[in-house]
Each structure stands twice: as C-alpha cells, then as structure tokens.
C-alpha atoms as a PDB file:
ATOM      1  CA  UNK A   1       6.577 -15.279  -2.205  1.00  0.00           C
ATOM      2  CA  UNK A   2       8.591 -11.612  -1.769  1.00  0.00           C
ATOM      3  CA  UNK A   3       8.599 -10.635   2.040  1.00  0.00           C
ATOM      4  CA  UNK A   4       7.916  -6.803   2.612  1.00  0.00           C
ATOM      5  CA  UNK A   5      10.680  -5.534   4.368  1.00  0.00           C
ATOM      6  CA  UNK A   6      10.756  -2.613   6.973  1.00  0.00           C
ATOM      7  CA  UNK A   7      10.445   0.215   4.430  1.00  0.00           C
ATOM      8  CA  UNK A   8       7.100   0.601   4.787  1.00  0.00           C
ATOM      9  CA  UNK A   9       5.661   2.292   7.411  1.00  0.00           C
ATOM     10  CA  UNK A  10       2.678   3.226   9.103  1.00  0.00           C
ATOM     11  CA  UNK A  11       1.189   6.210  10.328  1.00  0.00           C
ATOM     12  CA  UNK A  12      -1.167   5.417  12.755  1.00  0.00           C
ATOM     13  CA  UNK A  13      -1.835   1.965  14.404  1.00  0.00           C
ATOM     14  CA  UNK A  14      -5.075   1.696  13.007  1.00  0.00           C
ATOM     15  CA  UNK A  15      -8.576   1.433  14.217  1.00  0.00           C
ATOM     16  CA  UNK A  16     -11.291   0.239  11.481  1.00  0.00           C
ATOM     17  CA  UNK A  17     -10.620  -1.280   8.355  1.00  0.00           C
ATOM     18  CA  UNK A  18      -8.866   1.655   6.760  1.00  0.00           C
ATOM     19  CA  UNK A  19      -4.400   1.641   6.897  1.00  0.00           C
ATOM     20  CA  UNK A  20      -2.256   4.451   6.128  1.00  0.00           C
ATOM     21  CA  UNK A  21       1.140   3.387   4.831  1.00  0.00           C
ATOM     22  CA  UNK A  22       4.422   4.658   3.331  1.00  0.00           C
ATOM     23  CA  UNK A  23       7.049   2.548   1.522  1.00  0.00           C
ATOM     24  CA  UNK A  24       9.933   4.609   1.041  1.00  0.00           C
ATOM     25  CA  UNK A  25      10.373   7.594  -0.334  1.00  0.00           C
ATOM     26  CA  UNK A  26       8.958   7.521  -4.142  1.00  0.00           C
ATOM     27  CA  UNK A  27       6.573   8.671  -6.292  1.00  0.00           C
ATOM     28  CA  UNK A  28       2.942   7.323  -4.161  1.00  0.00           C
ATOM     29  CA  UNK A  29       0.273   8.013  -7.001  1.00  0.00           C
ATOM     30  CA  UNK A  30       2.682   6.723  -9.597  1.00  0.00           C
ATOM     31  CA  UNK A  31       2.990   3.469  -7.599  1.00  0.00           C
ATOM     32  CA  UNK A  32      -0.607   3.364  -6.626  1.00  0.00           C
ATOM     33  CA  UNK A  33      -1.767   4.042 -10.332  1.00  0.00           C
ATOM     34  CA  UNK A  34       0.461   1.254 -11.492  1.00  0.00           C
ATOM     35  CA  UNK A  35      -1.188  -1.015  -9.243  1.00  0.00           C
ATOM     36  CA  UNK A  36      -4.725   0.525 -10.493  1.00  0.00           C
ATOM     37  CA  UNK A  37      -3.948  -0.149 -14.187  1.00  0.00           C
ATOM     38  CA  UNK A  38      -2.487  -3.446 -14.134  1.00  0.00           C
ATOM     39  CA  UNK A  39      -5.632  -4.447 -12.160  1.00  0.00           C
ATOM     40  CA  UNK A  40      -4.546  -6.396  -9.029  1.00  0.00           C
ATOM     41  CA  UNK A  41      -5.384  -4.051  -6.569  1.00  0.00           C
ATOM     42  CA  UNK A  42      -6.761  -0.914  -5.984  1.00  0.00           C
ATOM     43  CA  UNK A  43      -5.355   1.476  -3.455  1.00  0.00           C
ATOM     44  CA  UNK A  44      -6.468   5.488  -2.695  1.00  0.00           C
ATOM     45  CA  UNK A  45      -3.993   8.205  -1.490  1.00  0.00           C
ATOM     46  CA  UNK A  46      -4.256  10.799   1.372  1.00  0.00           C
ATOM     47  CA  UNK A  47      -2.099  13.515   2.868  1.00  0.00           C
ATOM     48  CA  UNK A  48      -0.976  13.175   6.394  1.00  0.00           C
ATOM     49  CA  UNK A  49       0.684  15.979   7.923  1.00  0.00           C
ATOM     50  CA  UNK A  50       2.330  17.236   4.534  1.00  0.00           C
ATOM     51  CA  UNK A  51       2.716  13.710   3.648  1.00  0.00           C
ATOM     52  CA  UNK A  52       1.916  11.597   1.078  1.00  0.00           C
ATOM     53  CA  UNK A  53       0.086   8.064   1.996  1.00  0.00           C
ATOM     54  CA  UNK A  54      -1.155   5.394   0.559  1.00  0.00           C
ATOM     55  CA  UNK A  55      -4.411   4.043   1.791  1.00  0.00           C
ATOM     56  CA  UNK A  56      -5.865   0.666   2.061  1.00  0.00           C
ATOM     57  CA  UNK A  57      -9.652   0.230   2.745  1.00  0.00           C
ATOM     58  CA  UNK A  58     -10.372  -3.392   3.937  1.00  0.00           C
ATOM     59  CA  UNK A  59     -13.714  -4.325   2.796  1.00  0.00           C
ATOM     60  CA  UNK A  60     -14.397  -7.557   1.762  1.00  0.00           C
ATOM     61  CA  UNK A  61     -14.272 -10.141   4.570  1.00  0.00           C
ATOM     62  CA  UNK A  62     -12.313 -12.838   2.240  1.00  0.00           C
ATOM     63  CA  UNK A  63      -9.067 -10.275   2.728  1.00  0.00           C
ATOM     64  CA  UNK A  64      -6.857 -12.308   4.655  1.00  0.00           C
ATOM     65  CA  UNK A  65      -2.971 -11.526   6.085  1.00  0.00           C
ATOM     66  CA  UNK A  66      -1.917 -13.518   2.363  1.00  0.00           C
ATOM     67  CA  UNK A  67      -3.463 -10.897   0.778  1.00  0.00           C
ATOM     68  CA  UNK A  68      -1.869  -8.036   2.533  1.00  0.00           C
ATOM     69  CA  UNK A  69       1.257  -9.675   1.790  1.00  0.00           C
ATOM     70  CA  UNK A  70       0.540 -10.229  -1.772  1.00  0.00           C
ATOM     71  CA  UNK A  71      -0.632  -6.726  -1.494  1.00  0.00           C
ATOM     72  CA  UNK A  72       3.274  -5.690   0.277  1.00  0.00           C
ATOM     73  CA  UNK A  73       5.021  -8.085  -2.429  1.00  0.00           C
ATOM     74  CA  UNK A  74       3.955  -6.051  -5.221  1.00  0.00           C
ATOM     75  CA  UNK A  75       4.483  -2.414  -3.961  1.00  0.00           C
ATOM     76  CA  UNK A  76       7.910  -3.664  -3.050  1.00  0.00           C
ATOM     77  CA  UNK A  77       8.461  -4.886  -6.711  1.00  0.00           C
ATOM     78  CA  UNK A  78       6.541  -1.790  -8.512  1.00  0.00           C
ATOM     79  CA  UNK A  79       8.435   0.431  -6.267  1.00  0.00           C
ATOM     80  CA  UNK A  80      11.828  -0.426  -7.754  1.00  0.00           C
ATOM     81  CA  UNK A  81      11.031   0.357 -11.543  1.00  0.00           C
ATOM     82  CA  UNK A  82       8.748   3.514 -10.563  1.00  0.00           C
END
C-alpha cells in the first residue's frame, strides 16, 4: 500500500470525529471532487483562516486507521495528476 508522507498537514489536533487537513499546495476541490466522482470516498471542504481545507467527517464506526490510510494513499496519488 502507498504511505502518506509528511505533506499533509493538519490544522487543529482534533476533538470529535471531524479532521481538517492540507496536502500540499494544489487545487483542494479539484482533488476532493475527483475523489467524489470516482466514488471511493467522499470528502467536504472548509476555509480556515484564508485557507483552503479539506474535511473528513468520521461517521461510521467500521472506519478504521486502514481506511484513513487508504483514504491518505489516494489523495497522495490524485494529487500528482490534479
């Protein structure tokens, strides 16, 4: 499986089920309407002191560290043709 490595980064340690992240410094809504269309995962966006975020809401209690992962493997691979 692809490792994330340390480009992304996030915001705020976070406190409920909801992360802000950044990976890089690309185009966020292309890369999180990529990952919308092709249907593997679905992924909202915020701004966070003029920034732009991605955000990940953790809901279902079957979402495990593989998924995150997963989750970090394909923004990684996404990010490099967007």
């Amino acid at each position: 499986m692809h490792e994330p490595t340390p480009e992304f980064r996030c915001r705020y340690v976070p406190e409920s089920n909801i992360l802000c992240f950044r990976r890089g410094e690309g185009d966020r809504e292309a890369l999180r309407k990529a990952l919308i269309d092709e249907g593997s995962f679905y992924l909202t966006g915020t701004d966070v002191d003029g920034l732009q975020h991605l955000r990940l809401y953790v809901m279902n209690p079957l979402t495990d560290a593989e998924t995150i992962r997963k989750l970090a493997g394909r923004l990684e691979v996404l990010g490099g043709t967007i």
